[in-house]
Protein backbone atom coordinates (compact mmCIF):
# COMPACT_ATOMS: atom_id res chain seq x y z
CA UNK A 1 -52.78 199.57 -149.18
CA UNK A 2 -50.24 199.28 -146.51
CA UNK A 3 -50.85 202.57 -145.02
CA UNK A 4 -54.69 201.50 -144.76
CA UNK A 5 -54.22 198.20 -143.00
CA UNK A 6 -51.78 200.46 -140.40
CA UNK A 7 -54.80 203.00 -140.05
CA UNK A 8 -57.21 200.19 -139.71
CA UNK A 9 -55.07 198.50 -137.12
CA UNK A 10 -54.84 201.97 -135.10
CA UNK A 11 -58.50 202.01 -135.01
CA UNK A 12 -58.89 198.42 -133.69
CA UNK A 13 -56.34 199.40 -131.15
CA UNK A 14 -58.16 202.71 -130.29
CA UNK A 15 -61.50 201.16 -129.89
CA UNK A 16 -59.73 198.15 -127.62
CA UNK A 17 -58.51 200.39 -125.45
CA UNK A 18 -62.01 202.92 -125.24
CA UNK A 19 -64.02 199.38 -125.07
CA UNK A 20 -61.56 198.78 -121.82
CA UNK A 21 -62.15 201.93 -120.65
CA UNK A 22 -65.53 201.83 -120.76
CA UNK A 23 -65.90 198.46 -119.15
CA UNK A 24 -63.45 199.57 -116.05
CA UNK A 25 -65.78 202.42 -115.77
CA UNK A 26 -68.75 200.53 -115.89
CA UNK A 27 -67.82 197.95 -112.78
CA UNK A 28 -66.26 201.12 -111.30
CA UNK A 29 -69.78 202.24 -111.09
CA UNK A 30 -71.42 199.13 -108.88
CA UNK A 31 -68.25 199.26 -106.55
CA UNK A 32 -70.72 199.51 -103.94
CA UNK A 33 -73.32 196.36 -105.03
CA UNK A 34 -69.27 194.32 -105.66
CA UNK A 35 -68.19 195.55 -102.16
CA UNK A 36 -71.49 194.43 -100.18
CA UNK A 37 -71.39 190.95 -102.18
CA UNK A 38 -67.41 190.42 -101.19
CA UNK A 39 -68.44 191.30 -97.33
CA UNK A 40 -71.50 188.51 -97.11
CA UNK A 41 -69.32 186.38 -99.12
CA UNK A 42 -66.68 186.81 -96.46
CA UNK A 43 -69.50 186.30 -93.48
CA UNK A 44 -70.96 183.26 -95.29
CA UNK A 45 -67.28 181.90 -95.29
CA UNK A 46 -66.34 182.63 -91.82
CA UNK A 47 -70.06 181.14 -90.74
CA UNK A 48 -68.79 177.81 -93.02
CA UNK A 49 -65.70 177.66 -91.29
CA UNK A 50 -67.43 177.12 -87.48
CA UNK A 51 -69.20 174.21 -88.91
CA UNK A 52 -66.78 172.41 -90.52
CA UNK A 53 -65.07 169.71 -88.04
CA UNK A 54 -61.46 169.77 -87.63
CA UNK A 55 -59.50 166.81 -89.53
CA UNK A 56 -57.19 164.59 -87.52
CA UNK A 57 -54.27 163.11 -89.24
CA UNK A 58 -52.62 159.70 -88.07
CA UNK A 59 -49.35 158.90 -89.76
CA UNK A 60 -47.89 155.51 -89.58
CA UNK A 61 -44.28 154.18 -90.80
CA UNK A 62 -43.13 150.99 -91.80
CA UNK A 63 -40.02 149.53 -93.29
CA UNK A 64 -39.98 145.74 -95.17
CA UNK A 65 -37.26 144.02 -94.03
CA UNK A 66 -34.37 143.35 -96.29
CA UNK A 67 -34.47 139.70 -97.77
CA UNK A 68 -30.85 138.15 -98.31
CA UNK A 69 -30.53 134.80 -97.90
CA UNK A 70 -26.72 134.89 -97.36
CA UNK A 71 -25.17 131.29 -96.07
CA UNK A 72 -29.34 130.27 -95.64
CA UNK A 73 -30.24 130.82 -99.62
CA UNK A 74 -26.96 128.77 -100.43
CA UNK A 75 -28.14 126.09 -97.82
CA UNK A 76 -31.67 126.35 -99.78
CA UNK A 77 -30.03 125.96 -103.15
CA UNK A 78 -28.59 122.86 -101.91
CA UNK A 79 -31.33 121.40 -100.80
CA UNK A 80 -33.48 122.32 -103.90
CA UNK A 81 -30.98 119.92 -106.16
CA UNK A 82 -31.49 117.04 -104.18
CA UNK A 83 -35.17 117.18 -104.63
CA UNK A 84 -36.09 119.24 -101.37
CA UNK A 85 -38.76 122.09 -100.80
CA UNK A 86 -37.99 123.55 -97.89
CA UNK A 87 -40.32 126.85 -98.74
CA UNK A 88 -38.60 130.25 -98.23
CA UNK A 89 -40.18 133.77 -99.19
CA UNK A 90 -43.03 134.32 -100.85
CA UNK A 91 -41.28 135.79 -103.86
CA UNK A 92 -42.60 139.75 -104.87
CA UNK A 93 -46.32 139.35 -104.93
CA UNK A 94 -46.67 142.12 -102.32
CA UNK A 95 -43.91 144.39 -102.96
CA UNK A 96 -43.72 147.90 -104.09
CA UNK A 97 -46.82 149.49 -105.47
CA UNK A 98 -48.73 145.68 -105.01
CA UNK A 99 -48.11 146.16 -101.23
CA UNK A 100 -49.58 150.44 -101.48
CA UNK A 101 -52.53 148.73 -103.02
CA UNK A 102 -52.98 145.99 -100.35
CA UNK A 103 -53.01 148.44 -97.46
CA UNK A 104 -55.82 150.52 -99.93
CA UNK A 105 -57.28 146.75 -101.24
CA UNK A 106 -61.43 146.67 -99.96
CA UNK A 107 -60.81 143.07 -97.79
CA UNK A 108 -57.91 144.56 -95.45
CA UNK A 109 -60.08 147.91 -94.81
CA UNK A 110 -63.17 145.56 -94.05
CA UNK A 111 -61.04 143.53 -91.42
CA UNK A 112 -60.02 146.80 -90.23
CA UNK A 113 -63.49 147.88 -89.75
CA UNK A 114 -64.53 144.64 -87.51
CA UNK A 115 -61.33 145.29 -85.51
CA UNK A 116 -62.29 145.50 -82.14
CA UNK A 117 -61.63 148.72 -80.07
CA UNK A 118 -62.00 150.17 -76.59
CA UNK A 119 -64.39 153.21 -76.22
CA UNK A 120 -65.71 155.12 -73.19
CA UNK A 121 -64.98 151.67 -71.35
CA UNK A 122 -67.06 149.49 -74.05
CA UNK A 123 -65.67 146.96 -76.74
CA UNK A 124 -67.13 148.08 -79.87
CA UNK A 125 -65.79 147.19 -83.58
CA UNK A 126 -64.43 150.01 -85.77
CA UNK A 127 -66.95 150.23 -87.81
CA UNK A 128 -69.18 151.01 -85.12
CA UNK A 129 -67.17 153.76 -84.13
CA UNK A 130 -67.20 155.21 -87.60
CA UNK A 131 -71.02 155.48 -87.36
CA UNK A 132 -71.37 156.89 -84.20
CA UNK A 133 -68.79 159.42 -85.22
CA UNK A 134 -70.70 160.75 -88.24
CA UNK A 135 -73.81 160.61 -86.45
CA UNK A 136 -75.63 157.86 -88.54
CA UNK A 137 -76.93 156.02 -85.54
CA UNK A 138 -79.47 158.81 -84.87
CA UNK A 139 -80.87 158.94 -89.00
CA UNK A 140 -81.29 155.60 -88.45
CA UNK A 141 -83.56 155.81 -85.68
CA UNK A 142 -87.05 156.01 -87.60
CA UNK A 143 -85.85 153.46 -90.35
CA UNK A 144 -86.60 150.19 -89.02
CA UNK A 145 -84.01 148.44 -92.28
CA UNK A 146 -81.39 150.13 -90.50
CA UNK A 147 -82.44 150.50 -86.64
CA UNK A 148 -80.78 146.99 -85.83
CA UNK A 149 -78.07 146.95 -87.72
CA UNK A 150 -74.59 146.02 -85.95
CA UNK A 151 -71.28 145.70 -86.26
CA UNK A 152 -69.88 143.37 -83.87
CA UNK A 153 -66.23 142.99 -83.83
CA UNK A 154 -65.28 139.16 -84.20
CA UNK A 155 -68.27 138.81 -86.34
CA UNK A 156 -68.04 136.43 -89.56
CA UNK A 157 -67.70 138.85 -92.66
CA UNK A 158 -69.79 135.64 -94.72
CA UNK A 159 -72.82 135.90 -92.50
CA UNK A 160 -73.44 139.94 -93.07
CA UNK A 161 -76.66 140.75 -94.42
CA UNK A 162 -76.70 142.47 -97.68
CA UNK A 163 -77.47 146.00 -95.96
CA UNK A 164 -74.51 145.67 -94.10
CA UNK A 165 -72.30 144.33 -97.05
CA UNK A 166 -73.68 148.00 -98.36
CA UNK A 167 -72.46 150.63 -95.34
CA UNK A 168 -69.18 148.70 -95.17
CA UNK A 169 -69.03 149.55 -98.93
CA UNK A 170 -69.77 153.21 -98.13
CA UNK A 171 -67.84 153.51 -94.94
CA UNK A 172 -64.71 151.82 -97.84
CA UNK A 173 -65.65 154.36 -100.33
CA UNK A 174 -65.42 157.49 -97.48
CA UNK A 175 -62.08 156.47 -96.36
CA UNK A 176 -60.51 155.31 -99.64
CA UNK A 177 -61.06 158.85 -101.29
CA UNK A 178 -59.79 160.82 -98.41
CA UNK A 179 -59.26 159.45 -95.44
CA UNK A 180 -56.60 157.27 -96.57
CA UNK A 181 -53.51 157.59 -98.05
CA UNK A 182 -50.56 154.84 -98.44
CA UNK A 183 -47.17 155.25 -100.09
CA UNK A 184 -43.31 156.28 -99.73
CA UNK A 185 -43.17 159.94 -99.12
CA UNK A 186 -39.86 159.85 -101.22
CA UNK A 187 -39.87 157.77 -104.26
CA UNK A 188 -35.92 156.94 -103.71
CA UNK A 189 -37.10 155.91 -99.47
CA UNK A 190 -38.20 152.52 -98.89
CA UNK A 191 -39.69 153.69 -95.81
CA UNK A 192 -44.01 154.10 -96.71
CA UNK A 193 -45.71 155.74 -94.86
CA UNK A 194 -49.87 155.19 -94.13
CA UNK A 195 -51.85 158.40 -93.39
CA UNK A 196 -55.44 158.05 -92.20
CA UNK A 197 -57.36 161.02 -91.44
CA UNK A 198 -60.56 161.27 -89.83
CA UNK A 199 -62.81 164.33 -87.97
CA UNK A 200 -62.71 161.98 -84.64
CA UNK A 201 -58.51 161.57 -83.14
CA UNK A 202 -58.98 158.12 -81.64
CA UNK A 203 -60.64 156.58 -84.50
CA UNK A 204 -57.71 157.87 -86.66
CA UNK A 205 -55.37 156.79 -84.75
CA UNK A 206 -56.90 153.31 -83.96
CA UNK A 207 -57.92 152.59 -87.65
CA UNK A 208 -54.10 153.79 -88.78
CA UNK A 209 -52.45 151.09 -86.23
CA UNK A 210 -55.37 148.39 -86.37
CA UNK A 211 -55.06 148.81 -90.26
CA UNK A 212 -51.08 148.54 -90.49
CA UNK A 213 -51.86 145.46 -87.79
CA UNK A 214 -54.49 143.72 -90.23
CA UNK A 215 -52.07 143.85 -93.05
CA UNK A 216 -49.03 143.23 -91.63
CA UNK A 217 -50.18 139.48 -90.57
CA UNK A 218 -51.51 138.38 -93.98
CA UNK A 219 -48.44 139.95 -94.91
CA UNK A 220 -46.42 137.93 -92.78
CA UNK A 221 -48.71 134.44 -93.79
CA UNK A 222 -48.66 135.00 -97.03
CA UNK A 223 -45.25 135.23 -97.42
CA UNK A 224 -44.55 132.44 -94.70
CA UNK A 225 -47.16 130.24 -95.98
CA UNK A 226 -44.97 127.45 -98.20
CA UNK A 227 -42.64 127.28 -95.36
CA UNK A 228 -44.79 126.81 -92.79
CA UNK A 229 -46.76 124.18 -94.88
CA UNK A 230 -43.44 122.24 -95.21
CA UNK A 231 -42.32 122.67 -91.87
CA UNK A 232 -45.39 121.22 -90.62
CA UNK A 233 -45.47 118.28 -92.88
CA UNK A 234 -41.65 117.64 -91.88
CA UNK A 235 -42.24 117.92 -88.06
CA UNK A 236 -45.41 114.93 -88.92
CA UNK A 237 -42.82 112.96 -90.76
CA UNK A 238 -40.06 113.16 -87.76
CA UNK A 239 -43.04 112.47 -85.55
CA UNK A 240 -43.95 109.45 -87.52
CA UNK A 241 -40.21 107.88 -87.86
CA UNK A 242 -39.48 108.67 -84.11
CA UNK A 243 -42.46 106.39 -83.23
CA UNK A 244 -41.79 103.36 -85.90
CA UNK A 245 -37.87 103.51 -84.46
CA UNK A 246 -39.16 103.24 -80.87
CA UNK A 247 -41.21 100.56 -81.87
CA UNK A 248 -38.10 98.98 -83.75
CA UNK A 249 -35.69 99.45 -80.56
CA UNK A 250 -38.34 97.52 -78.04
CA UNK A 251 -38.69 94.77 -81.28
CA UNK A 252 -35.22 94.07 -81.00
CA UNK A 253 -34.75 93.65 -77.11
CA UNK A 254 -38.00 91.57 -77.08
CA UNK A 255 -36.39 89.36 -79.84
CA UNK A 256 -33.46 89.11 -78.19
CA UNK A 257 -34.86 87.75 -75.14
CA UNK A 258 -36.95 85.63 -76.84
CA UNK A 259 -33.25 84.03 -78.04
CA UNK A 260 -31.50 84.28 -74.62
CA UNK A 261 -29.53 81.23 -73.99
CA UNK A 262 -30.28 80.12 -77.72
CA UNK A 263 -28.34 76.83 -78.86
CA UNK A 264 -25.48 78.40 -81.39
CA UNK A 265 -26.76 75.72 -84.13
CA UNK A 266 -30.13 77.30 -84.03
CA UNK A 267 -29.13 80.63 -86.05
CA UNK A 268 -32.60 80.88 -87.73
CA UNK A 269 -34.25 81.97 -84.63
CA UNK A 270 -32.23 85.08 -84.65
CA UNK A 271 -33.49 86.43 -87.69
CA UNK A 272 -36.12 88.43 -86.47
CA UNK A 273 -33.36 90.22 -84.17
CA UNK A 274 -31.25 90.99 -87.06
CA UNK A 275 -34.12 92.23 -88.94
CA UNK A 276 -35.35 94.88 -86.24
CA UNK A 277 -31.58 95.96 -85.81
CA UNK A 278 -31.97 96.80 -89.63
CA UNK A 279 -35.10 98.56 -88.88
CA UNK A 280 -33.22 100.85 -86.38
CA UNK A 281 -30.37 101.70 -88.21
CA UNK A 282 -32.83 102.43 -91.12
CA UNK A 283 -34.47 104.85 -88.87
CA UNK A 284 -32.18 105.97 -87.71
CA UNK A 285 -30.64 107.51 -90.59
CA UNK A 286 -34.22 108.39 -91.88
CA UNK A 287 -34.99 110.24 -88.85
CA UNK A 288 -31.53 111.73 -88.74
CA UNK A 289 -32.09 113.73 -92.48
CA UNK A 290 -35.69 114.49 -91.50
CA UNK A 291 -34.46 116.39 -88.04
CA UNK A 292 -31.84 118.08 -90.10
CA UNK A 293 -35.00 119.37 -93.26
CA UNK A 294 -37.22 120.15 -90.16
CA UNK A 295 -34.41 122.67 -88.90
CA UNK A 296 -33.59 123.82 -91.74
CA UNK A 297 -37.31 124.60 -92.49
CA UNK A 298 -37.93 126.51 -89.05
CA UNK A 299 -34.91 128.18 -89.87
CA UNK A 300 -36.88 129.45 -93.07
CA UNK A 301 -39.97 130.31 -91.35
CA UNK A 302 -37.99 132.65 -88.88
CA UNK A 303 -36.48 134.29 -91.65
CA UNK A 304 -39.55 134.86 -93.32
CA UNK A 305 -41.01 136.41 -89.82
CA UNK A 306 -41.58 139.24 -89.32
CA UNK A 307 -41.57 141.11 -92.84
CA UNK A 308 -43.14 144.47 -91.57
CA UNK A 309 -40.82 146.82 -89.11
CA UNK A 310 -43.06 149.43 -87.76
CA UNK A 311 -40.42 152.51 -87.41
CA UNK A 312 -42.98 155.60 -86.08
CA UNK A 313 -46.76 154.74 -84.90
CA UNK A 314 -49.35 157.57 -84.33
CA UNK A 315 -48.64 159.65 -80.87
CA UNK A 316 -51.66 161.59 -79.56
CA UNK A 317 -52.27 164.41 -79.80
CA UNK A 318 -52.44 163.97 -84.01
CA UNK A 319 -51.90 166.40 -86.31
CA UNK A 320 -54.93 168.76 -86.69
CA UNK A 321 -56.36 170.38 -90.06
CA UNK A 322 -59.17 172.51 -89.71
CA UNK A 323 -61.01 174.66 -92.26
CA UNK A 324 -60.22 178.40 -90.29
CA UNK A 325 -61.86 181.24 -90.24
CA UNK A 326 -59.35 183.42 -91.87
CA UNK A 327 -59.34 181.19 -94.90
CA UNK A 328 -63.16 181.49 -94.94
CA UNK A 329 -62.79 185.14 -94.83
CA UNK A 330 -60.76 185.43 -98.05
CA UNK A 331 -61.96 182.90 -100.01
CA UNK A 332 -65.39 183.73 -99.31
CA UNK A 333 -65.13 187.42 -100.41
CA UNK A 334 -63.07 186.80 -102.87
CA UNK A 335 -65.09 184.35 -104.84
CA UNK A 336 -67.98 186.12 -103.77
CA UNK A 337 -66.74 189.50 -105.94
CA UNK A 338 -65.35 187.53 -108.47
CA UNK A 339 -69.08 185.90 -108.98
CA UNK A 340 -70.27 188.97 -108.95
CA UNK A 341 -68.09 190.47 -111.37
CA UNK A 342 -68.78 187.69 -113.66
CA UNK A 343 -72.52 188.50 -113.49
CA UNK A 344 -72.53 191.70 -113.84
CA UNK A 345 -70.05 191.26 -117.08
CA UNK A 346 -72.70 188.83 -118.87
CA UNK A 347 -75.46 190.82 -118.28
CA UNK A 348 -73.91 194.24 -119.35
CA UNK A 349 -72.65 191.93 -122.45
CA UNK A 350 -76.10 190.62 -123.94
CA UNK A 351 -77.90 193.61 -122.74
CA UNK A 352 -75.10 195.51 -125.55
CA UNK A 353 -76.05 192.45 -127.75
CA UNK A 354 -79.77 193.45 -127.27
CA UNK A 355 -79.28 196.54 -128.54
């Protein structure tokens, strides 16, 4: 039994390689018809290449800037157990991969797009330059829900119409999927990078800067936000107290002219004296704390600002990608023959099947 499983396994082997054979044989036969489909393959690729536009890469780097609070966050901590807010950071709601996503988030690439720019002496919005870029102004042309339509930099994002809420979407969706790309380019760096790329330079470039621009002030407000609220409110309050202790000074010089000369047996007419001398020296010390919280709290706010340390910005001319002709070349006539090869493998196969 043995020695007719090792005879049977011969023959398997036998007719494998003959089966090969044959098959090598066979697409040795239409070398020519696989040779002519490689070389229009390889034309067809090198005629693809001259169309495609060359891709312009703007790369942008950033660094966040190290939070310690040092002598400042004990000074905070103080305050904070007697009852005071004085603000500070925003905590970590944009840091790490939350701050990648904010640079890729739809609302900062919108403001982006409405940024406005300076082209061939004209003030146009970014978005604008996008369409006139990928030649969408002249489709447009015939199409009277689209002839008008404009994107004016400055313009009120609430008041677009829902055709333009629509393009923005698809201009968003364009650059999203590859035209923009945000993160560190080593995961131990802290240093992220933002790459924008684009078939026009100066768009790339503008969008890459205008982009890191948009972000890095609702960056900056977010994270500044509590202590500029508080600063605000304390610089009302010092405000307030400085005026009701002026008003308490000139009380108590009126009052005491009013008791100039005053017979010494007459001491209740110099109650209203004593009383706005109390008023001062309440102020006084009232105004002195709030002048020290208001400090302290513009002290936070400059802490807090900036947040975003632009290291390298985009330097024409950019980095260029293009689609070249000796890439078209090969990969044209080589997928070219290996489609070919394919075909003319399934059809030898089912026409043996056929048989």
């Amino acid at each position: 039994m043995d020695n007719k499983t090792i005879a049977n396994d011969e023959i398997s082997l036998k007719e494998l390689i003959h089966k090969a054979t044959e098959w090598c044989d066979y697409l040795l036969s239409k070398w020519k018809f696989i040779v002519l489909a490689g070389l229009i393959g390889a034309a067809l690729g090198i005629a693809y290449s001259y169309t495609q536009k060359p891709i312009y890469k703007a790369t942008l780097s950033f660094a966040l800037e190290d939070e310690k609070g040092g002598g400042l966050g004990g000074a905070l901590g103080l305050a904070s157990s007697f009852g005071l807010d004085l603000g500070g950071s925003g905590g970590g709601i944009f840091t790490g991969s939350n701050l990648t996503e904010l640079f890729k988030s739809r609302a900062m690439v919108e403001k982006t797009l409405l940024s406005p720019v300076i082209v061939n002496g004209k003030i146009i919005s970014l978005a604008e330059m996008y369409i006139q870029n990928n030649g969408w102004k002249k489709k447009w042309q015939n199409n009277q829900k689209f002839a008008s339509i404009q994107f004016l930099s400055g313009t009120n994002r609430k008041d677009f119409t829902r055709v333009q809420d629509s393009i923005l979407g698809v201009i968003y969706n364009n650059l999203s999927k590859s035209g923009l790309v945000v993160g560190p380019k080593d995961k131990k760096a802290s240093i992220i990078n933002i790459e924008v790329s684009a078939t026009n330079e100066l768009f790339s470039k503008y969008f890459c800067e205008a982009l890191a621009n948009e972000v890095g002030n609702f960056y900056i407000e977010t994270k500044s936000k509590k202590a500029r609220i508080n600063m605000t409110i304390l610089e009302r309050q010092v405000d307030s107290v400085r005026g009701e202790l002026n008003r308490s000074i000139t009380g108590v010089a009126v009052a005491n002219d009013n008791t100039f000369n005053l017979n010494p047996a007459m001491n209740v007419r110099r109650a209203p004296s004593s009383r706005r001398q109390v008023d001062v020296q309440a102020n006084t010390a009232i105004l002195t704390e709030l002048v020290k919280q208001s400090e302290m709290a513009k002290v936070t706010l400059r802490k807090d600002t900036p947040l975003i340390q632009v290291i390298d910005r985009p330097i024409l001319p950019l980095e260029k990608e293009r689609f070249g002709r000796a890439k078209g070349l090969i990969l044209g006539g080589f997928l070219a023959g290996f489609l070919t090869v394919l075909f003319l493998v399934i059809k030898r196969f089912f026409k043996e099947l056929s048989i």
